[in-house]
PDB file of N, CA and C in Angstrom:
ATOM      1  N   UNK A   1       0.844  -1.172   0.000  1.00  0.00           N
ATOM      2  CA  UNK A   1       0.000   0.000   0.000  1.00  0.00           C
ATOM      3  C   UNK A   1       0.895   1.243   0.000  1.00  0.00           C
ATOM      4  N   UNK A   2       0.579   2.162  -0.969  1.00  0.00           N
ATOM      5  CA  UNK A   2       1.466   3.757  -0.681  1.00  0.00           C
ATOM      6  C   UNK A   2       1.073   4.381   0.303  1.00  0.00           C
ATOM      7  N   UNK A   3       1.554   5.458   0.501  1.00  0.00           N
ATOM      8  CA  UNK A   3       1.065   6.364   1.394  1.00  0.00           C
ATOM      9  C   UNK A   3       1.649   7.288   1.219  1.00  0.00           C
ATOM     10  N   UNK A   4       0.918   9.101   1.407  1.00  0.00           N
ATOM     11  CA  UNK A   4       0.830  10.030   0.988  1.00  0.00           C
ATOM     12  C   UNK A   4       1.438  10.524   2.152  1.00  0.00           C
ATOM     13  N   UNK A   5       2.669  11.445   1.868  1.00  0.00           N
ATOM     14  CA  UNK A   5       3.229  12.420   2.777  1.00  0.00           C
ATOM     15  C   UNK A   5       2.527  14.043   2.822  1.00  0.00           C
ATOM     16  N   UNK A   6       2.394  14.334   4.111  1.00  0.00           N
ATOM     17  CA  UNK A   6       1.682  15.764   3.946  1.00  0.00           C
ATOM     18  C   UNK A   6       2.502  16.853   3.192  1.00  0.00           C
ATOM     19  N   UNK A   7       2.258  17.578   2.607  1.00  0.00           N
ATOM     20  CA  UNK A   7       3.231  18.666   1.921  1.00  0.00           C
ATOM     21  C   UNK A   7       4.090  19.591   3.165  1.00  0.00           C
ATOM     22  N   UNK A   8       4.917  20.250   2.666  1.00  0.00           N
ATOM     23  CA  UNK A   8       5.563  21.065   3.429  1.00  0.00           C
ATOM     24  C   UNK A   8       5.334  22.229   4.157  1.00  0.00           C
ATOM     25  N   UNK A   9       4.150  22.876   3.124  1.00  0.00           N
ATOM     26  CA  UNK A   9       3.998  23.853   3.466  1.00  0.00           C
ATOM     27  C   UNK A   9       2.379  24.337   2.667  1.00  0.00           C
ATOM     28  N   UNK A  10       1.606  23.797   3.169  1.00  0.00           N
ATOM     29  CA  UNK A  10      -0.182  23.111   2.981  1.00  0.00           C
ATOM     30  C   UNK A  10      -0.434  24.930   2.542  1.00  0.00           C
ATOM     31  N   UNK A  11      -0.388  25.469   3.821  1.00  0.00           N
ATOM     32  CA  UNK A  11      -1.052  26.490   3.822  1.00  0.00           C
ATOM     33  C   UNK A  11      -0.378  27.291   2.700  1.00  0.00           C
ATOM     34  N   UNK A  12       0.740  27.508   1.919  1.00  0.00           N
ATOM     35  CA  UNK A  12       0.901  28.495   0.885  1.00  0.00           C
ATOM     36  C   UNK A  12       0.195  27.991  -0.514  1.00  0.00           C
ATOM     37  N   UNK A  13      -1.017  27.134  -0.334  1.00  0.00           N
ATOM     38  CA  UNK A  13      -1.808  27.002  -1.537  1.00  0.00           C
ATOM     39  C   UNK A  13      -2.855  27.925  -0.842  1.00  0.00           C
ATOM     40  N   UNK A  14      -3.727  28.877  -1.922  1.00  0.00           N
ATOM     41  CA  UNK A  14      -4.562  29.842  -1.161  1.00  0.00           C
ATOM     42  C   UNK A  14      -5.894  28.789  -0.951  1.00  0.00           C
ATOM     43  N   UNK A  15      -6.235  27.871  -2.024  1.00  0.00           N
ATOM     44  CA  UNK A  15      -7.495  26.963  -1.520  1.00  0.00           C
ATOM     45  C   UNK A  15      -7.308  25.686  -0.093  1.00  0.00           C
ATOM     46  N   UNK A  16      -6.557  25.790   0.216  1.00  0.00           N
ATOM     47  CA  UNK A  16      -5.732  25.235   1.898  1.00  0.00           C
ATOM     48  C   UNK A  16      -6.134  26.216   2.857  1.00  0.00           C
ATOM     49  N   UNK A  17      -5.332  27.144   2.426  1.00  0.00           N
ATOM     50  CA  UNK A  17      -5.560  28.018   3.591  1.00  0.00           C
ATOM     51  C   UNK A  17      -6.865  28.408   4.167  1.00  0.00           C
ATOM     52  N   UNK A  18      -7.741  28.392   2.756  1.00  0.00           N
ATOM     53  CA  UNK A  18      -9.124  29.075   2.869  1.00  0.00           C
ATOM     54  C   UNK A  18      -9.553  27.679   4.125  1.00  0.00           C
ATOM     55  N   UNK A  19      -9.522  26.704   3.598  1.00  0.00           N
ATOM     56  CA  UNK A  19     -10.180  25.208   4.373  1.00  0.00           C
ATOM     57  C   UNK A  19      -9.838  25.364   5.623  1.00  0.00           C
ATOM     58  N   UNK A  20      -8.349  25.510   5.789  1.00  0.00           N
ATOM     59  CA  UNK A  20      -7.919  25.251   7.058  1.00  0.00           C
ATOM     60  C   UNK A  20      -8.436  26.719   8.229  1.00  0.00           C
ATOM     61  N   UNK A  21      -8.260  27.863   7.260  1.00  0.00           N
ATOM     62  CA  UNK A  21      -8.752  28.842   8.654  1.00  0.00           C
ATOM     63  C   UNK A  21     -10.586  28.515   8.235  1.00  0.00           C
ATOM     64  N   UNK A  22     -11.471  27.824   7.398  1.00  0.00           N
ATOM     65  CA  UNK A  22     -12.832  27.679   8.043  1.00  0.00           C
ATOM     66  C   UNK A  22     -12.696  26.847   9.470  1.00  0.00           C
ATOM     67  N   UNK A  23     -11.999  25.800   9.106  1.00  0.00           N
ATOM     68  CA  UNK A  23     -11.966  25.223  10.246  1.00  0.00           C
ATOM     69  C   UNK A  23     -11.482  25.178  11.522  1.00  0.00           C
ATOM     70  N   UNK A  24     -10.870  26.447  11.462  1.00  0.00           N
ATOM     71  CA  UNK A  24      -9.865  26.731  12.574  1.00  0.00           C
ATOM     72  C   UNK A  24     -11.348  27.610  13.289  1.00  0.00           C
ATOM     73  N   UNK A  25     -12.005  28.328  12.328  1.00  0.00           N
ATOM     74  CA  UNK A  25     -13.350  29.267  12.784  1.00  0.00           C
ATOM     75  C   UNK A  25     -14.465  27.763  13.145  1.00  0.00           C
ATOM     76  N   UNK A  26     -14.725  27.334  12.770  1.00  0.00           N
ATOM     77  CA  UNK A  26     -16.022  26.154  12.848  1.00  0.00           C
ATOM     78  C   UNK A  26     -15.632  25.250  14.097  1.00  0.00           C
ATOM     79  N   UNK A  27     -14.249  25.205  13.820  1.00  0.00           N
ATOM     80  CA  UNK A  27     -13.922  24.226  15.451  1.00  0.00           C
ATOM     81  C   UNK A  27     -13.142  24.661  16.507  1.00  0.00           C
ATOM     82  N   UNK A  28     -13.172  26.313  16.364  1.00  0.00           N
ATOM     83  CA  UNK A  28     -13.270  26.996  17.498  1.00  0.00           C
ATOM     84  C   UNK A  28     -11.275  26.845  18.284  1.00  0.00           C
ATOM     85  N   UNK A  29     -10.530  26.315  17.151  1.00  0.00           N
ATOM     86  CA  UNK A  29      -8.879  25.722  17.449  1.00  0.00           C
ATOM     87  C   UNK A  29      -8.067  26.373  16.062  1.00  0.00           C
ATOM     88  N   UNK A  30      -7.051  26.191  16.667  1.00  0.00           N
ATOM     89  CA  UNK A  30      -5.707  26.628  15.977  1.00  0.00           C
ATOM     90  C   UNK A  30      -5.063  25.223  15.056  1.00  0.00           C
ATOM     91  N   UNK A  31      -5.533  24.535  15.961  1.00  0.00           N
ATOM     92  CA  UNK A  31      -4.971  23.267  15.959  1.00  0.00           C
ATOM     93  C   UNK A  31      -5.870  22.209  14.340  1.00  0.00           C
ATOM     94  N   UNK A  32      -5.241  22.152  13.065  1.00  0.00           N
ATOM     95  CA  UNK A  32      -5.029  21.082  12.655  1.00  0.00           C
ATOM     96  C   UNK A  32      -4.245  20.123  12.080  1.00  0.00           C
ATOM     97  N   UNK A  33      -5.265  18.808  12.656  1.00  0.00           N
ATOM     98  CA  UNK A  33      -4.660  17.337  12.615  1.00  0.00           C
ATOM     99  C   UNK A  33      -3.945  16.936  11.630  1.00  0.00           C
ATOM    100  N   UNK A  34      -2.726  15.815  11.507  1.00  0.00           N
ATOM    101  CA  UNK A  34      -2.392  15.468  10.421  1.00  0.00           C
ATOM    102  C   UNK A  34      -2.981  15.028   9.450  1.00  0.00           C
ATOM    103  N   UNK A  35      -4.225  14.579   9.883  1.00  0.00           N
ATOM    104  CA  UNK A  35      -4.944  14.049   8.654  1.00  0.00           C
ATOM    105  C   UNK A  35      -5.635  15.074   7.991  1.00  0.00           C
ATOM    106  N   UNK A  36      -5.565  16.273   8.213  1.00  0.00           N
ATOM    107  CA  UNK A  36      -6.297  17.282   6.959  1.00  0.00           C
ATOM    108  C   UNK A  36      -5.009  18.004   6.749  1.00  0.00           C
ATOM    109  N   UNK A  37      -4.140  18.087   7.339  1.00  0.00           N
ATOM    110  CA  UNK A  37      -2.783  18.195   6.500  1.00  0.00           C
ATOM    111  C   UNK A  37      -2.385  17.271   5.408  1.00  0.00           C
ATOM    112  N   UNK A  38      -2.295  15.851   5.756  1.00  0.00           N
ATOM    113  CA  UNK A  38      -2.194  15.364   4.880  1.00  0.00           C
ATOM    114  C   UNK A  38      -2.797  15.520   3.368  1.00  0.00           C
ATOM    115  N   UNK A  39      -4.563  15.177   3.936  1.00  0.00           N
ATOM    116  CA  UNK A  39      -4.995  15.545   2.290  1.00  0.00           C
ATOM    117  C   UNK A  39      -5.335  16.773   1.888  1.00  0.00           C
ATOM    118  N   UNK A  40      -4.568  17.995   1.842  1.00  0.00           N
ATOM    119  CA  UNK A  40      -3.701  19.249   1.372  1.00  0.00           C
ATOM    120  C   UNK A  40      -2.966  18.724   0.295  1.00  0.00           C
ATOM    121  N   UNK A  41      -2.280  17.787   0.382  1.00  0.00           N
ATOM    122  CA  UNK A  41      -1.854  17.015  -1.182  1.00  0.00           C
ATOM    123  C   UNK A  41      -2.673  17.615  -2.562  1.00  0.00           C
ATOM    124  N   UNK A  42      -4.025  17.736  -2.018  1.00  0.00           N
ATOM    125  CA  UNK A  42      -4.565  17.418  -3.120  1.00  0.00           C
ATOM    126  C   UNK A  42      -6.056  18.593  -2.645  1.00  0.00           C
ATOM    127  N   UNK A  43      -5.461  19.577  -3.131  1.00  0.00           N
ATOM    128  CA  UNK A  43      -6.944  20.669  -2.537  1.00  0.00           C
ATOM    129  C   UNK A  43      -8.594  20.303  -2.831  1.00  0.00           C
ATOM    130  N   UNK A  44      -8.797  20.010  -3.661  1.00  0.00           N
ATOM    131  CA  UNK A  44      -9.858  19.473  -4.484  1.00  0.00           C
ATOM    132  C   UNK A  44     -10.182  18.321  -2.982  1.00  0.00           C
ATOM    133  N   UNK A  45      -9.623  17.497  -3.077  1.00  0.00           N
ATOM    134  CA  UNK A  45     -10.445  16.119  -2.061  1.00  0.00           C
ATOM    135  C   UNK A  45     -10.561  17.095  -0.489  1.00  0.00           C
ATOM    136  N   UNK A  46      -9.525  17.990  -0.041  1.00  0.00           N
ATOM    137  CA  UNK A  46      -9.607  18.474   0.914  1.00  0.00           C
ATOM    138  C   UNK A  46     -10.446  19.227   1.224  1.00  0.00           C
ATOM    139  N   UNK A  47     -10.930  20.183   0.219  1.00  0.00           N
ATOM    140  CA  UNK A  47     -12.360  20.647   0.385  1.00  0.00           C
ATOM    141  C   UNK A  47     -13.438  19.738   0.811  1.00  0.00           C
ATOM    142  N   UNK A  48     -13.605  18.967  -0.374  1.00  0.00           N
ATOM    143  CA  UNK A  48     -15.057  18.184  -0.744  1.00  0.00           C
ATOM    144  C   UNK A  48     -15.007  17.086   0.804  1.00  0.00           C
ATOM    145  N   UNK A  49     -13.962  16.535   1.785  1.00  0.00           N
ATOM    146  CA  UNK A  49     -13.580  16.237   2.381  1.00  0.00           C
ATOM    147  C   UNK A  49     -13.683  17.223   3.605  1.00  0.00           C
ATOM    148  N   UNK A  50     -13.758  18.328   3.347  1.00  0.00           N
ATOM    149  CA  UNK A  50     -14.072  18.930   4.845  1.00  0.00           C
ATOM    150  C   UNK A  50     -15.576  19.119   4.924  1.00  0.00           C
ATOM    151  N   UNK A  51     -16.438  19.556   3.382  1.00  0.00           N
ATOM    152  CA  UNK A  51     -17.238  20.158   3.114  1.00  0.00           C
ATOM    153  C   UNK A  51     -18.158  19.049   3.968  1.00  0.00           C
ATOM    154  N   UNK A  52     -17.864  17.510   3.575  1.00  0.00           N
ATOM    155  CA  UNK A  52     -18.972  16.545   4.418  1.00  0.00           C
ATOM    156  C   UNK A  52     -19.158  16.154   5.340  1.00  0.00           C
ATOM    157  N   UNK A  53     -17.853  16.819   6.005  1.00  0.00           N
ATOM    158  CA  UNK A  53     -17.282  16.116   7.571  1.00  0.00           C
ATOM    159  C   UNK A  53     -18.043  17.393   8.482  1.00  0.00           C
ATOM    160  N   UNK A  54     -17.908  19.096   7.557  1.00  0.00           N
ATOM    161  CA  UNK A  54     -18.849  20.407   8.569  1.00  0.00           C
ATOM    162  C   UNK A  54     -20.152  20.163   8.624  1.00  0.00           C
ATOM    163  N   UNK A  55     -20.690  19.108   7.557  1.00  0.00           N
ATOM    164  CA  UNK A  55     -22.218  18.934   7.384  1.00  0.00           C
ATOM    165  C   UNK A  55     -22.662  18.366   8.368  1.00  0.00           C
ATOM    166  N   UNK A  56     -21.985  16.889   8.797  1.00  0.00           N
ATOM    167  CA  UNK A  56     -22.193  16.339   9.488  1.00  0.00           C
ATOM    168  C   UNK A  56     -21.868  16.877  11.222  1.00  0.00           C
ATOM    169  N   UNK A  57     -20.693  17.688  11.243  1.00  0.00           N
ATOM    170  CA  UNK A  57     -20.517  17.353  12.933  1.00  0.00           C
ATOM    171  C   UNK A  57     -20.583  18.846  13.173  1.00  0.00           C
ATOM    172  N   UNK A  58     -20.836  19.917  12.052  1.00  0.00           N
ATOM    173  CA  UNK A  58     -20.978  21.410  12.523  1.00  0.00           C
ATOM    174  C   UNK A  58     -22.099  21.730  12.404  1.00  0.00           C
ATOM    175  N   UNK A  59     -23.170  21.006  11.945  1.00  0.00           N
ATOM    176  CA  UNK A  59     -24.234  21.424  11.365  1.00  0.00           C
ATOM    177  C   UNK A  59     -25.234  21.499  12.635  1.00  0.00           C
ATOM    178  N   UNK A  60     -26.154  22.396  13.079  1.00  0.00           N
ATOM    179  CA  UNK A  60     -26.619  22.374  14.184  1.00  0.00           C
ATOM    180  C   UNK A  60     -27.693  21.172  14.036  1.00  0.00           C
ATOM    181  N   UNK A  61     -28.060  20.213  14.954  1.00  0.00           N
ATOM    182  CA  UNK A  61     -29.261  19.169  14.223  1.00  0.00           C
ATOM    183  C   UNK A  61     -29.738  18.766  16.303  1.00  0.00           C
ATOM    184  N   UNK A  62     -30.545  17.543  16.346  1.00  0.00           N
ATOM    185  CA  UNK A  62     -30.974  17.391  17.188  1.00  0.00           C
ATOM    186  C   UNK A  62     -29.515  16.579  18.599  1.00  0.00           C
ATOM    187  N   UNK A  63     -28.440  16.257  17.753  1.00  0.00           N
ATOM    188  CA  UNK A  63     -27.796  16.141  18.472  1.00  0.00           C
ATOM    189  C   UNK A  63     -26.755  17.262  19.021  1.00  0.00           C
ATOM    190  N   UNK A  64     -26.494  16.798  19.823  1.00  0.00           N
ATOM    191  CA  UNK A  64     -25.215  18.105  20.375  1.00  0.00           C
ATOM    192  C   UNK A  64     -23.501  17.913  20.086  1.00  0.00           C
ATOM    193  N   UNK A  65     -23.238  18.743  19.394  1.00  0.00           N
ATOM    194  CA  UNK A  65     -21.355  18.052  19.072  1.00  0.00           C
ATOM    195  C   UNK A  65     -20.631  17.428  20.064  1.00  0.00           C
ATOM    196  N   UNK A  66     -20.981  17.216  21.040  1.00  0.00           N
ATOM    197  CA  UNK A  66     -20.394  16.104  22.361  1.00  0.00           C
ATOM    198  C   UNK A  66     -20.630  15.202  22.071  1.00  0.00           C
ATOM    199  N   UNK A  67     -21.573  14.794  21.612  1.00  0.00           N
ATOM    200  CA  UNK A  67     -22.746  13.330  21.523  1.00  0.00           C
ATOM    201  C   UNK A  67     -22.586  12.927  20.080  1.00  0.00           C
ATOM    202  N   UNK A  68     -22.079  13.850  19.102  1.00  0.00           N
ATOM    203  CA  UNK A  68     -21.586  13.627  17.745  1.00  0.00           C
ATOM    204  C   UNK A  68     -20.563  13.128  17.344  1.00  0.00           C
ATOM    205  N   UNK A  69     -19.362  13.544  18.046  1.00  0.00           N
ATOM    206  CA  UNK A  69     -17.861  13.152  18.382  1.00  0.00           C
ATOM    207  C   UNK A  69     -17.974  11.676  19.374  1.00  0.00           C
ATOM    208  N   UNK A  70     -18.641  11.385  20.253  1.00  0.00           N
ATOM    209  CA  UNK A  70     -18.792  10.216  20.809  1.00  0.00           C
ATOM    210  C   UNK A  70     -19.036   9.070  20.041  1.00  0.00           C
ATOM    211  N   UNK A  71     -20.109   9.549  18.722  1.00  0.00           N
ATOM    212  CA  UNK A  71     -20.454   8.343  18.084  1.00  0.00           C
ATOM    213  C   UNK A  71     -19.324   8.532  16.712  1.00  0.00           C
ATOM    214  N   UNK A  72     -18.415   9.169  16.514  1.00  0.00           N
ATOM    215  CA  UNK A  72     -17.468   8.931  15.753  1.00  0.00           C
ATOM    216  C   UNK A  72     -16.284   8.366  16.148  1.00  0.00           C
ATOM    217  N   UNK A  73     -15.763   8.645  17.742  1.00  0.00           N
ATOM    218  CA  UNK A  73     -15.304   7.387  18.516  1.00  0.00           C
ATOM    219  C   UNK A  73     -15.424   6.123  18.457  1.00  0.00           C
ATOM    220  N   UNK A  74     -17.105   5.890  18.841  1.00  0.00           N
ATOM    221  CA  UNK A  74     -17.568   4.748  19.009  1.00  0.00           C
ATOM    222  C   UNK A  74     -17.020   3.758  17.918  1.00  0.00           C
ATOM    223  N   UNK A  75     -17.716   4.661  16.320  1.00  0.00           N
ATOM    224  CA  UNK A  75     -17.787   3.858  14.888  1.00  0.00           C
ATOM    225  C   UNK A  75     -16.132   3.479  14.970  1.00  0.00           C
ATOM    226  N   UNK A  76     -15.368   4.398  15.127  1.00  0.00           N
ATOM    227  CA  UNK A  76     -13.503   4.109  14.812  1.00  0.00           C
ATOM    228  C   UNK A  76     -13.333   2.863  15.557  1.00  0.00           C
ATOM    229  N   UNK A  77     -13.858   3.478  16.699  1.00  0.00           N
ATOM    230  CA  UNK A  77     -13.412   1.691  17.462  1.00  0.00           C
ATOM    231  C   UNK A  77     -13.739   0.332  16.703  1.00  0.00           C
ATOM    232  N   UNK A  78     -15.205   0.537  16.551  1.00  0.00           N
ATOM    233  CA  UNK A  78     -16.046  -0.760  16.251  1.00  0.00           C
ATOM    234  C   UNK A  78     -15.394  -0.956  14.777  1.00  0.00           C
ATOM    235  N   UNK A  79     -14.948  -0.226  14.178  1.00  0.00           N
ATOM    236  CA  UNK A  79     -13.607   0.034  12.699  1.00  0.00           C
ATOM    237  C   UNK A  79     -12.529  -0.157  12.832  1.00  0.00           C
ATOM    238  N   UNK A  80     -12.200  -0.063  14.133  1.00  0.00           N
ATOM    239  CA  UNK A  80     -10.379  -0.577  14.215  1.00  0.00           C
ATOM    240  C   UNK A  80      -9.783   0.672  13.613  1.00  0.00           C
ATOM    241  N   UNK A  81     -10.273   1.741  13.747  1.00  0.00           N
ATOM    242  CA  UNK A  81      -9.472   2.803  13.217  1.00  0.00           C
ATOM    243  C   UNK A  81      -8.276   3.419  13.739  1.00  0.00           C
ATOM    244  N   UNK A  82      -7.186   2.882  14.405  1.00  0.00           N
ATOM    245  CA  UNK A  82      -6.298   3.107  15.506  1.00  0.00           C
ATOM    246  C   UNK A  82      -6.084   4.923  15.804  1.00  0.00           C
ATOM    247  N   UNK A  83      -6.113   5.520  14.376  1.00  0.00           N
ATOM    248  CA  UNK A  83      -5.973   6.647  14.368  1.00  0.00           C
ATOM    249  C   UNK A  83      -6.884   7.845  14.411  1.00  0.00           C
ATOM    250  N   UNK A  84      -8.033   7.209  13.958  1.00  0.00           N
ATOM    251  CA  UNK A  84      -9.209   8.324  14.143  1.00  0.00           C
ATOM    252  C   UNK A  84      -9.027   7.752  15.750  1.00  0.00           C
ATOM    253  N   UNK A  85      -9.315   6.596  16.366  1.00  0.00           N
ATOM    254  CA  UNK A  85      -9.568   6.549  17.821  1.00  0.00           C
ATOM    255  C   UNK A  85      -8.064   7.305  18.737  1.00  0.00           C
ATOM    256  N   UNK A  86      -7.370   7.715  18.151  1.00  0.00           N
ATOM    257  CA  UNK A  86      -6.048   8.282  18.790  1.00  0.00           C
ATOM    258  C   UNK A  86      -6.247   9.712  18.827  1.00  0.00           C
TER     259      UNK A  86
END
């Protein structure tokens, strides 16, 4: 299997930067993960890739983002996802 190294320097593409400070505004942190660094590789998936992930866990709905993040825990586990569960 390959695997994709994060770029060097994500944020001097201007469609990165745009992604990364929404999300720095939407999730309320400074802080992002390697895995949306990583796919910065490739701006196009990193959008369309954040665009479904704000739908789901920013979007105001009957659950509360505590209780949203719990069941994306949960699924990683019951997935063996070592790294989403890390």
């Amino acid at each position: 299997m390959s695997t994709q190294r994060p770029p060097q320097d994500p944020e001097s593409h201007p469609r990165v930067k745009a992604v990364f400070d929404d999300m720095r505004v939407t999730r309320q942190t400074d802080f992002i993960n390697s895995f949306w660094r990583t796919l910065a590789f490739d701006p196009d998936l990193l959008e369309r890739t954040w665009h479904e992930v704000k739908q789901v866990m920013a979007k105001p709905s009957l659950l509360d983002p505590v209780t949203k993040e719990m069941i994306f825990i949960a699924v990683s586990v019951a997935n063996a996802c070592t790294f989403c569960v890390h």
